[in-house]
C-alpha atoms as a PDB file:
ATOM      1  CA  UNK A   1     119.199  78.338  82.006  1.00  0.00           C
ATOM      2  CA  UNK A   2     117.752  75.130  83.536  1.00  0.00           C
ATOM      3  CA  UNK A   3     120.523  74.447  85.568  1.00  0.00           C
ATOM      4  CA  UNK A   4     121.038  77.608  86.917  1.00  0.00           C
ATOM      5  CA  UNK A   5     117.078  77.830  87.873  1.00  0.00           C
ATOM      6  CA  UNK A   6     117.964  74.122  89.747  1.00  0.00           C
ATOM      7  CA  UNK A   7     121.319  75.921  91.331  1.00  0.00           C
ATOM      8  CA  UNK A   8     119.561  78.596  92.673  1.00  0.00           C
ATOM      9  CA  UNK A   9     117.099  76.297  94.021  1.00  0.00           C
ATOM     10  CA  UNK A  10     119.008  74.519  95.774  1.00  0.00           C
ATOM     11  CA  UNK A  11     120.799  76.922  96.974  1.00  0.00           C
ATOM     12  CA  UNK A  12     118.335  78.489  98.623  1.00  0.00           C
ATOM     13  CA  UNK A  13     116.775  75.417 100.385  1.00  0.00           C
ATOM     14  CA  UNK A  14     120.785  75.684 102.469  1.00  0.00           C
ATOM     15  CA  UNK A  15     120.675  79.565 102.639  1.00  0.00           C
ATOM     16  CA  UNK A  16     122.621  81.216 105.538  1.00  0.00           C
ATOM     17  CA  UNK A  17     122.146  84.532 104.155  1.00  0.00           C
ATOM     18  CA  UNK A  18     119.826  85.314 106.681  1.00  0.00           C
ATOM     19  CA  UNK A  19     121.112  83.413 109.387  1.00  0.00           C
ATOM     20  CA  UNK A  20     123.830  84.232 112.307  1.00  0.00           C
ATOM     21  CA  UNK A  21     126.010  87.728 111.948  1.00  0.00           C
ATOM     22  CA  UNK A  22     124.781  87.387 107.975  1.00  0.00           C
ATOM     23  CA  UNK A  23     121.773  89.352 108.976  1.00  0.00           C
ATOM     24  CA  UNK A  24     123.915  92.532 110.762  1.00  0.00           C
ATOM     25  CA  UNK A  25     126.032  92.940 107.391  1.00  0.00           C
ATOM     26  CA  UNK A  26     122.871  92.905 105.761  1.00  0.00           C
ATOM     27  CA  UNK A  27     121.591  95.955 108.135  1.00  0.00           C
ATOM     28  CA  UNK A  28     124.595  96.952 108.043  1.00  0.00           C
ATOM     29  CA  UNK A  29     124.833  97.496 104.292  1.00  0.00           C
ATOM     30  CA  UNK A  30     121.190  98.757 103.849  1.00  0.00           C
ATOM     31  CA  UNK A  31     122.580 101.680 106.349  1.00  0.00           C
ATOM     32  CA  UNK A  32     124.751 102.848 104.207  1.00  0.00           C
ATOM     33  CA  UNK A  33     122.830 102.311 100.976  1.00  0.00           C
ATOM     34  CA  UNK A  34     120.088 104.379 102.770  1.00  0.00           C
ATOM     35  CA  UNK A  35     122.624 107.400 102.766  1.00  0.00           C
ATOM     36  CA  UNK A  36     122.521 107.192  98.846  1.00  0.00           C
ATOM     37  CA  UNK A  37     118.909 106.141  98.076  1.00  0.00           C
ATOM     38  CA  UNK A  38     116.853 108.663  95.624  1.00  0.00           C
ATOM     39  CA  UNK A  39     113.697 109.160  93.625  1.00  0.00           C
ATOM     40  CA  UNK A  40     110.443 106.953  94.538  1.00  0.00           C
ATOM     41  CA  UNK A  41     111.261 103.137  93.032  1.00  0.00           C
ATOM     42  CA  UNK A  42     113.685 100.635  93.823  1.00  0.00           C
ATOM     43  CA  UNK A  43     115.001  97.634  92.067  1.00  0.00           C
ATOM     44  CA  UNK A  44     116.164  94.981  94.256  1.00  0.00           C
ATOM     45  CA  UNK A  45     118.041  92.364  92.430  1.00  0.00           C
ATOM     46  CA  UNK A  46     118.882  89.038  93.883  1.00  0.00           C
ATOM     47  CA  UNK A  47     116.965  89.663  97.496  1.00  0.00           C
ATOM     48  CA  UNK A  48     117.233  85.961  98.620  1.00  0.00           C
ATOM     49  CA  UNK A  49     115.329  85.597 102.125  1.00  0.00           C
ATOM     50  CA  UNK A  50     114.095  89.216 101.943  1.00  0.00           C
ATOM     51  CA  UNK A  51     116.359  90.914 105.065  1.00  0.00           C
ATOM     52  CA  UNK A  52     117.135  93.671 102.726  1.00  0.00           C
ATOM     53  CA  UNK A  53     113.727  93.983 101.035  1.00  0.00           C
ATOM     54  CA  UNK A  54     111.942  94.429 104.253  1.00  0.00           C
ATOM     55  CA  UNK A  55     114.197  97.481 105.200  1.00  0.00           C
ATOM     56  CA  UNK A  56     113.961  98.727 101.534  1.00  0.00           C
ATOM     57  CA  UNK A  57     109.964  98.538 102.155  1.00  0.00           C
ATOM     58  CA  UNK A  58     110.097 100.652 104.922  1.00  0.00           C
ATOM     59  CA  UNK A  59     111.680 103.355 103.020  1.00  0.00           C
ATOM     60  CA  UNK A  60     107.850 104.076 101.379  1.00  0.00           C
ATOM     61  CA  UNK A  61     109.573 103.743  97.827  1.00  0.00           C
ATOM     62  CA  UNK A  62     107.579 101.866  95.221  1.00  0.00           C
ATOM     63  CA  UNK A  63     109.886  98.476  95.767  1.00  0.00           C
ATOM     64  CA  UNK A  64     110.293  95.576  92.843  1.00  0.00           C
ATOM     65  CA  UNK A  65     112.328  92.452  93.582  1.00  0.00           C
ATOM     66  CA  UNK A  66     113.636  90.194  90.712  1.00  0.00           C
ATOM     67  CA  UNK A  67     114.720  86.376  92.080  1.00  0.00           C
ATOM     68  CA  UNK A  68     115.503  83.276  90.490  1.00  0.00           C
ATOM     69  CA  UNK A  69     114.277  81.277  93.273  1.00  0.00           C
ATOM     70  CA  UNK A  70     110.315  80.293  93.895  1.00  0.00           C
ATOM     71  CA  UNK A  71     111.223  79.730  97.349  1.00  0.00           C
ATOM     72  CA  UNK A  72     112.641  83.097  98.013  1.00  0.00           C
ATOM     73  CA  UNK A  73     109.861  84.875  96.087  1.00  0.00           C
ATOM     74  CA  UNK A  74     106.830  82.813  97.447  1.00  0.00           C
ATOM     75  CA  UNK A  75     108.576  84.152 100.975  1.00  0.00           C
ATOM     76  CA  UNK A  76     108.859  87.755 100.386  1.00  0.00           C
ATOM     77  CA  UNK A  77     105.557  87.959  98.343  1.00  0.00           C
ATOM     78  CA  UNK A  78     103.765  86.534 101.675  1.00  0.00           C
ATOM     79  CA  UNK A  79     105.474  88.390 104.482  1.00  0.00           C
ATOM     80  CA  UNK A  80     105.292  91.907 102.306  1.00  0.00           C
ATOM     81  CA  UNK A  81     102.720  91.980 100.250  1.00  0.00           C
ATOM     82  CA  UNK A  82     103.521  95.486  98.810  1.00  0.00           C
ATOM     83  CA  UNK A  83     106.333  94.466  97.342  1.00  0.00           C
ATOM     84  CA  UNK A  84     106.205  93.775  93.656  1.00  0.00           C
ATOM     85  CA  UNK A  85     107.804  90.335  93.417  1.00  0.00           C
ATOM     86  CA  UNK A  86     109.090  89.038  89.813  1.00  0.00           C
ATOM     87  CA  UNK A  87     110.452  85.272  89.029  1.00  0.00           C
ATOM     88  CA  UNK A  88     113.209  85.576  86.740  1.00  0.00           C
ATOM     89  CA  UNK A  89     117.104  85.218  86.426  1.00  0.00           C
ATOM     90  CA  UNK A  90     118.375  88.516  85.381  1.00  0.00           C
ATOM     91  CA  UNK A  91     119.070  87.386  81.877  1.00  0.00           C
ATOM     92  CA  UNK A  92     115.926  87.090  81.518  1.00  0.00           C
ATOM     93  CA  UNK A  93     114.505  90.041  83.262  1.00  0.00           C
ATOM     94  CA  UNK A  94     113.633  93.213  80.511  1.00  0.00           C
ATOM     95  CA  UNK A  95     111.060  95.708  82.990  1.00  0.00           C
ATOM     96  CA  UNK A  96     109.168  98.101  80.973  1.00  0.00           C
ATOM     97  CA  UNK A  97     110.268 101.401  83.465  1.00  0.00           C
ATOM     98  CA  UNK A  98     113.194 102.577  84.431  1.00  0.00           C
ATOM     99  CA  UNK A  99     114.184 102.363  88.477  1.00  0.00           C
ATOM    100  CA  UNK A 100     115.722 105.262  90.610  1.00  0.00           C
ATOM    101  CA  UNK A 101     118.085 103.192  92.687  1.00  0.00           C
ATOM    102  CA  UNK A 102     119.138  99.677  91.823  1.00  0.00           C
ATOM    103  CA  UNK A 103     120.201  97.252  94.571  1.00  0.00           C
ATOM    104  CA  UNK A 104     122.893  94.531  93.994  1.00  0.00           C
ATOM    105  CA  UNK A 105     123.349  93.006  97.544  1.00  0.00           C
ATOM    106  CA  UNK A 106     125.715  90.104  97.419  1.00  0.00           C
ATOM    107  CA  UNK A 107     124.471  89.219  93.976  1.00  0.00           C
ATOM    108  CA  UNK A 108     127.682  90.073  91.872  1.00  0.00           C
ATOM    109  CA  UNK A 109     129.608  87.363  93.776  1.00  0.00           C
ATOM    110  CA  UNK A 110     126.842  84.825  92.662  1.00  0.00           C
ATOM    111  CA  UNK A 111     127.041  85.481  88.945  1.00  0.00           C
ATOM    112  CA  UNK A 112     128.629  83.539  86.300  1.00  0.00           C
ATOM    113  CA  UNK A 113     129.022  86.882  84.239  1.00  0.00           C
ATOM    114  CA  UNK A 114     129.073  90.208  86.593  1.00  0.00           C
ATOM    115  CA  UNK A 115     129.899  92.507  83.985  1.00  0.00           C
ATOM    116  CA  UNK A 116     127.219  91.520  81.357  1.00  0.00           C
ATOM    117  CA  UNK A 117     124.803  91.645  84.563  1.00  0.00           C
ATOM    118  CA  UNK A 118     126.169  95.561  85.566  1.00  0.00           C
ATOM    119  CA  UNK A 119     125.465  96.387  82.153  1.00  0.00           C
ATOM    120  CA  UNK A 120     122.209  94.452  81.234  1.00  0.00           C
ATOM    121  CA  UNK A 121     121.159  96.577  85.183  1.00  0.00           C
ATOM    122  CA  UNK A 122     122.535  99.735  83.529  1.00  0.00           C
ATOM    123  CA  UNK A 123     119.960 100.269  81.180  1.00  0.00           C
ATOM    124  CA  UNK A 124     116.926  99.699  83.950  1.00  0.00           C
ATOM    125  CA  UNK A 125     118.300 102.693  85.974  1.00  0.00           C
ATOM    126  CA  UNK A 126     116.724 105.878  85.271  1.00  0.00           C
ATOM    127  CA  UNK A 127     118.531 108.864  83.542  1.00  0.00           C
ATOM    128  CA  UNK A 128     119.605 110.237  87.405  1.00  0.00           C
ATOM    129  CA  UNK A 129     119.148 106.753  89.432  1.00  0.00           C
ATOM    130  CA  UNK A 130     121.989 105.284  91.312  1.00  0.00           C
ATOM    131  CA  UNK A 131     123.279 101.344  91.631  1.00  0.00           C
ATOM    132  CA  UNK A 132     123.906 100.508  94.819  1.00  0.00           C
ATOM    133  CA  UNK A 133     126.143  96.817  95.051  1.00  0.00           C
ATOM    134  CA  UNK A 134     127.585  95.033  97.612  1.00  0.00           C
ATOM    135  CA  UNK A 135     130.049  92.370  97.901  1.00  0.00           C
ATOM    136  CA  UNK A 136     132.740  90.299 100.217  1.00  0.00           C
ATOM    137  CA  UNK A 137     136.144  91.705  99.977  1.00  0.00           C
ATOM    138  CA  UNK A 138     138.875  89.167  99.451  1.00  0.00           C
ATOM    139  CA  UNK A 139     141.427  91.595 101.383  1.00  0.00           C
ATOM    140  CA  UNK A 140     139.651  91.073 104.232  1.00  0.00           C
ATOM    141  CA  UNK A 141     141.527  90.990 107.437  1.00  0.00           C
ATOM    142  CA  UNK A 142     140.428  87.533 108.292  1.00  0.00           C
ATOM    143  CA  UNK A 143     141.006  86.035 104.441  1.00  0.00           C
ATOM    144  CA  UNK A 144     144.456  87.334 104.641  1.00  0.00           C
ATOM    145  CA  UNK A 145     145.098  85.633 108.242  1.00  0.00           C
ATOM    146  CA  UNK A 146     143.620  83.160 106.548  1.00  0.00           C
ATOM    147  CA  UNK A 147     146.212  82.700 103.676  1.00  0.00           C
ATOM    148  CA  UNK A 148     149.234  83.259 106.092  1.00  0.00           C
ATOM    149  CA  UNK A 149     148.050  79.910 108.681  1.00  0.00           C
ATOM    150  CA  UNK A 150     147.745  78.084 105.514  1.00  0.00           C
ATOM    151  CA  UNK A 151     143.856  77.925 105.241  1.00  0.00           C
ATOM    152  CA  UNK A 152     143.479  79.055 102.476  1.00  0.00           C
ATOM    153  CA  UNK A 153     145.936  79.291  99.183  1.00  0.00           C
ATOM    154  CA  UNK A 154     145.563  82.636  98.289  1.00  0.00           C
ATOM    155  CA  UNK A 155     143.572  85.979  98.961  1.00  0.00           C
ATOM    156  CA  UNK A 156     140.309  85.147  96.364  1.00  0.00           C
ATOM    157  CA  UNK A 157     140.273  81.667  96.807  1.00  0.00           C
ATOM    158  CA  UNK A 158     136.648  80.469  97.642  1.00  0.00           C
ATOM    159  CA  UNK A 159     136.353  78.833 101.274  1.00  0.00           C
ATOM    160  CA  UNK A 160     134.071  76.669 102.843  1.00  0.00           C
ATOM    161  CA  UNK A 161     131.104  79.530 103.189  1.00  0.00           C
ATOM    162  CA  UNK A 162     131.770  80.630 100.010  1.00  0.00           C
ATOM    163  CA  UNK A 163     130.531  77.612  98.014  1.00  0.00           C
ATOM    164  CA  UNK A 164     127.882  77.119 100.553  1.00  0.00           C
ATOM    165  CA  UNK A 165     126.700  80.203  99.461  1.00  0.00           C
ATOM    166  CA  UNK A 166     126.994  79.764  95.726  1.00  0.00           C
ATOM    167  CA  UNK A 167     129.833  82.158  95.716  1.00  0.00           C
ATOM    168  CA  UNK A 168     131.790  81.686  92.318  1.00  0.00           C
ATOM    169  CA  UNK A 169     134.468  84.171  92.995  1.00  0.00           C
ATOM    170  CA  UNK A 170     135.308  86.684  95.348  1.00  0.00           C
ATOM    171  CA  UNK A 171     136.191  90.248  94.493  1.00  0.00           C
ATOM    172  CA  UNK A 172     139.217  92.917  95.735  1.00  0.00           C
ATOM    173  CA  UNK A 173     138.525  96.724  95.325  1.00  0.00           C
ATOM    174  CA  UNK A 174     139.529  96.805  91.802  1.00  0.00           C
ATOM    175  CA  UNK A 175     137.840  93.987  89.880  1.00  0.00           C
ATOM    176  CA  UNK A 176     134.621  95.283  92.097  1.00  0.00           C
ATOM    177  CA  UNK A 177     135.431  98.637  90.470  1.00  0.00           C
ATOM    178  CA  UNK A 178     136.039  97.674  87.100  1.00  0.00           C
ATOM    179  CA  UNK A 179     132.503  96.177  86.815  1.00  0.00           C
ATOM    180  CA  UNK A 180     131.126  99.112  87.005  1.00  0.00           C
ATOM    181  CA  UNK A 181     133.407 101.243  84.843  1.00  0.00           C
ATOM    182  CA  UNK A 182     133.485  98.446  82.268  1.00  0.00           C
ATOM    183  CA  UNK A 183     129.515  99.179  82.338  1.00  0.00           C
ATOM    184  CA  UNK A 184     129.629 102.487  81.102  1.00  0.00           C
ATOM    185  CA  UNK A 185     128.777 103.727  84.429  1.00  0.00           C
ATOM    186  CA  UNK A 186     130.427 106.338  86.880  1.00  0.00           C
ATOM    187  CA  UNK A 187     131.660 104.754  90.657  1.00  0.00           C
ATOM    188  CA  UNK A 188     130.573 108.083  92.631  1.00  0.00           C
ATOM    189  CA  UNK A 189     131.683 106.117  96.160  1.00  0.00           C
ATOM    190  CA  UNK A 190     133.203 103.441  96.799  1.00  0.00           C
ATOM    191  CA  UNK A 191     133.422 102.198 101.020  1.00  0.00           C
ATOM    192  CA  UNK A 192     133.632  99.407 102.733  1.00  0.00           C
ATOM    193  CA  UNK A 193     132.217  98.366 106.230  1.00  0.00           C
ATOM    194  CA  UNK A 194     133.139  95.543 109.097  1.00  0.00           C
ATOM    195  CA  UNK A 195     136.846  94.989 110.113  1.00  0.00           C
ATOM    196  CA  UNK A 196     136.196  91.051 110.701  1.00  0.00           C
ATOM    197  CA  UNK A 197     139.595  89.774 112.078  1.00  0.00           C
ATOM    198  CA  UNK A 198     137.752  85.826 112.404  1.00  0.00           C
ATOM    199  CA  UNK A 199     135.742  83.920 111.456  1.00  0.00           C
ATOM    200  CA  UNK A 200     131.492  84.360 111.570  1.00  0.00           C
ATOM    201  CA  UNK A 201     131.309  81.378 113.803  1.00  0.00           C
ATOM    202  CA  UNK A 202     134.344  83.145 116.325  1.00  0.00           C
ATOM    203  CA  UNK A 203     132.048  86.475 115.897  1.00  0.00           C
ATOM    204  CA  UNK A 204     129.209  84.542 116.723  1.00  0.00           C
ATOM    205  CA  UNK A 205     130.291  82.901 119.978  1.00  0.00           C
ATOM    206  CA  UNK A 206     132.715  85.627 121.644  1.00  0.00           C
ATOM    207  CA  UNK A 207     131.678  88.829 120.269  1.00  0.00           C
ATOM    208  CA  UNK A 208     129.076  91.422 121.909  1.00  0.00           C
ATOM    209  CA  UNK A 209     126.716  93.501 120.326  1.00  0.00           C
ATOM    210  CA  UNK A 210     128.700  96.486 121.336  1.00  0.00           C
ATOM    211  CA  UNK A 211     131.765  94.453 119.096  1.00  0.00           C
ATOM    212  CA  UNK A 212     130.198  93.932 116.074  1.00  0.00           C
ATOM    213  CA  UNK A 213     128.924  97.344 116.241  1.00  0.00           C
ATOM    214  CA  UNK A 214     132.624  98.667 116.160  1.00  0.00           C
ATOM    215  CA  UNK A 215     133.553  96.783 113.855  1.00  0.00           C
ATOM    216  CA  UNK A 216     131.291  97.122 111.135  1.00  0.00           C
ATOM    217  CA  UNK A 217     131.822 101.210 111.194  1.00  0.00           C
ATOM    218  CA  UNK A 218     135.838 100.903 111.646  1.00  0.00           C
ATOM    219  CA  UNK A 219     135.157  99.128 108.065  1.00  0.00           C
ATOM    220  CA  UNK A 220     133.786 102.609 107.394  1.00  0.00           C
ATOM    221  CA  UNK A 221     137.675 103.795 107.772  1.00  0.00           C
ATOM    222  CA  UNK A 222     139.396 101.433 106.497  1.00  0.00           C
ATOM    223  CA  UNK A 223     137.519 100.147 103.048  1.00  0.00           C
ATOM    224  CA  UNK A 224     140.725  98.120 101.548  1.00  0.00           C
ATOM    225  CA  UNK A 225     140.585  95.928 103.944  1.00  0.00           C
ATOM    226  CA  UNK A 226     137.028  95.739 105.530  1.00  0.00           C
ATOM    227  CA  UNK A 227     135.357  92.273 104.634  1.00  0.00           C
ATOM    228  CA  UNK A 228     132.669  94.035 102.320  1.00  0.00           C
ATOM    229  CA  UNK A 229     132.819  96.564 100.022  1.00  0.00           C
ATOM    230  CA  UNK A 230     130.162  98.255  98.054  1.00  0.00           C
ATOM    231  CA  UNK A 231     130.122 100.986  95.152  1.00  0.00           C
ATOM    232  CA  UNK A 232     127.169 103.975  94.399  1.00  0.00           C
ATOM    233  CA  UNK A 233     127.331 103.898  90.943  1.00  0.00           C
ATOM    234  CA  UNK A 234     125.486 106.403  87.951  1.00  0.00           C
ATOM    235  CA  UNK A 235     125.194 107.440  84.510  1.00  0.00           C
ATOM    236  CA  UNK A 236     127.909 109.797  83.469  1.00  0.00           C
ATOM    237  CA  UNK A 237     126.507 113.409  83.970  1.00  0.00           C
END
C-alpha cells in the first residue's frame, strides 16, 4: 500500500482534474448527481482538488470525504472546513455509519480493482442510499475519431491524459455496468453527458461557453457515445 500512497502523491502534485474544461464536466456531473441525491450524509470518495466537494457542501448534507492524498485533503480541509475530511485509500477505509448517497467521481478509472472497491462502498451505503459514479467513456466520439486517424490503437486504449491522470483503464457502458451488478447492487439509471467530438485542448481554444453548454446536455441524449457516463446505483428493494 506504500506505493500506491507514493502514486497518489504524485499524482496529485501534476493534477489537471481541476484545471481547463476538467472543471465543467465536474459541474457538469454534480448536476446530474444532484437530480438523484437523498437523505442528509454524503460520502465522497476520491474528491481530489475538492471541485465536487465544494458543490456537494452546498447541498447542507452532512459531507465526509475519504482521499489517499495529504495534499488533496490538507486542501479541502482548509478551504471547507465543514467538511469531514479522512486520509485513507479505500482499502483501508471501514466508517462506523452508513451514508445516504455515495459519490464515485472519476475514481473507478483510477483503481487497480473497481469491483472489490463497488463492493467494499456497498456495504457503507445505507439500507435506501444511492451510489452515484462517474467515469470517461471509451466510445466517446472523439476516442473513436481517435482510433480511425490512427492515434490511438483501439477504443480503451489509455492516451496521453489518461496516464497523466493515473487512469489505468478506461471503461464502455457495459464493463461500467457490470461493476455495479457484480456488487450486488441494482443500476436504477444509467446516462451519460458531453458529446466531445476533440480534444480538451481544441475545446479549450475554439469553443464558447454557449458550446460546451450544448454539448454536455446532447450527452444527455445520446449516453453510448457521450465522453462520460455515470450510473445511480442501490440495494435491491
Amino acid at each position: 500500500m506504500g506505493n500506491e500512497v507514493e502514486r497518489l502523491e504524485n499524482i496529485a502534485g501534476r493534477s489537471l482534474y481541476a484545471a481547463g474544461v476538467n472543471t465543467d464536466t465536474i459541474r457538469y456531473s454534480y448536476r446530474i448527481f444532484a437530480r438523484h441525491l437523498r437523505g442528509d450524509s454524503i460520502l465522497e470518495m476520491g474528491p481530489a482538488e475538492g471541485v465536487m466537494t465544494e458543490l456537494l457542501a452546498g447541498t447542507g448534507k452532512a459531507v465526509t470525504v475519504v482521499e489517499g492524498s495529504r495534499a488533496f485533503c490538507e486542501s479541502i480541509a482548509r478551504r471547507l472546513p465543514a467538511v469531514r475530511v479522512v486520509q485513507s485509500l479505500f482499502e483501508n477505509f471501514s466508517p462506523a455509519e452508513r451514508f445516504d448517497n455515495i459519490v464515485l467521481g472519476h475514481v473507478l478509472e483510477h483503481v487497480e480493482d473497481p469491483r472489490a472497491i463497488v463492493t467494499r462502498a456497498a456495504q457503507w451505503l445505507s439500507p435506501d442510499g444511492r451510489m452515484l459514479a462517474a467515469v470517461p467513456n471509451s466510445r466517446s466520439l472523439h476516442r473513436q475519431a481517435a482510433v480511425l486517424m490512427k492515434l490511438l490503437p483501439r477504443e480503451d486504449a489509455l492516451n496521453e491524459m489518461d496516464l497523466h491522470h493515473g487512469h489505468r483503464r478506461v471503461f464502455d457502458p457495459e464493463s461500467f455496468r457490470q461493476c455495479f451488478v457484480d456488487a450486488g447492487l441494482d443500476v436504477e439509471k444509467f446516462g451519460g453527458y458531453w458529446i466531445k467530438p476533440v480534444s480538451n485542448r481544441q475545446i479549450e481554444e475554439t469553443w464558447t461557453p454557449q458550446m460546451l453548454a450544448a454539448y454536455m446536455a446532447l450527452g444527455e441524449r445520446y449516453p453510448d457515445i457521450a465522453a462520460e457516463i455515470y450510473v445511480v446505483a442501490a440495494h435491491p428493494r
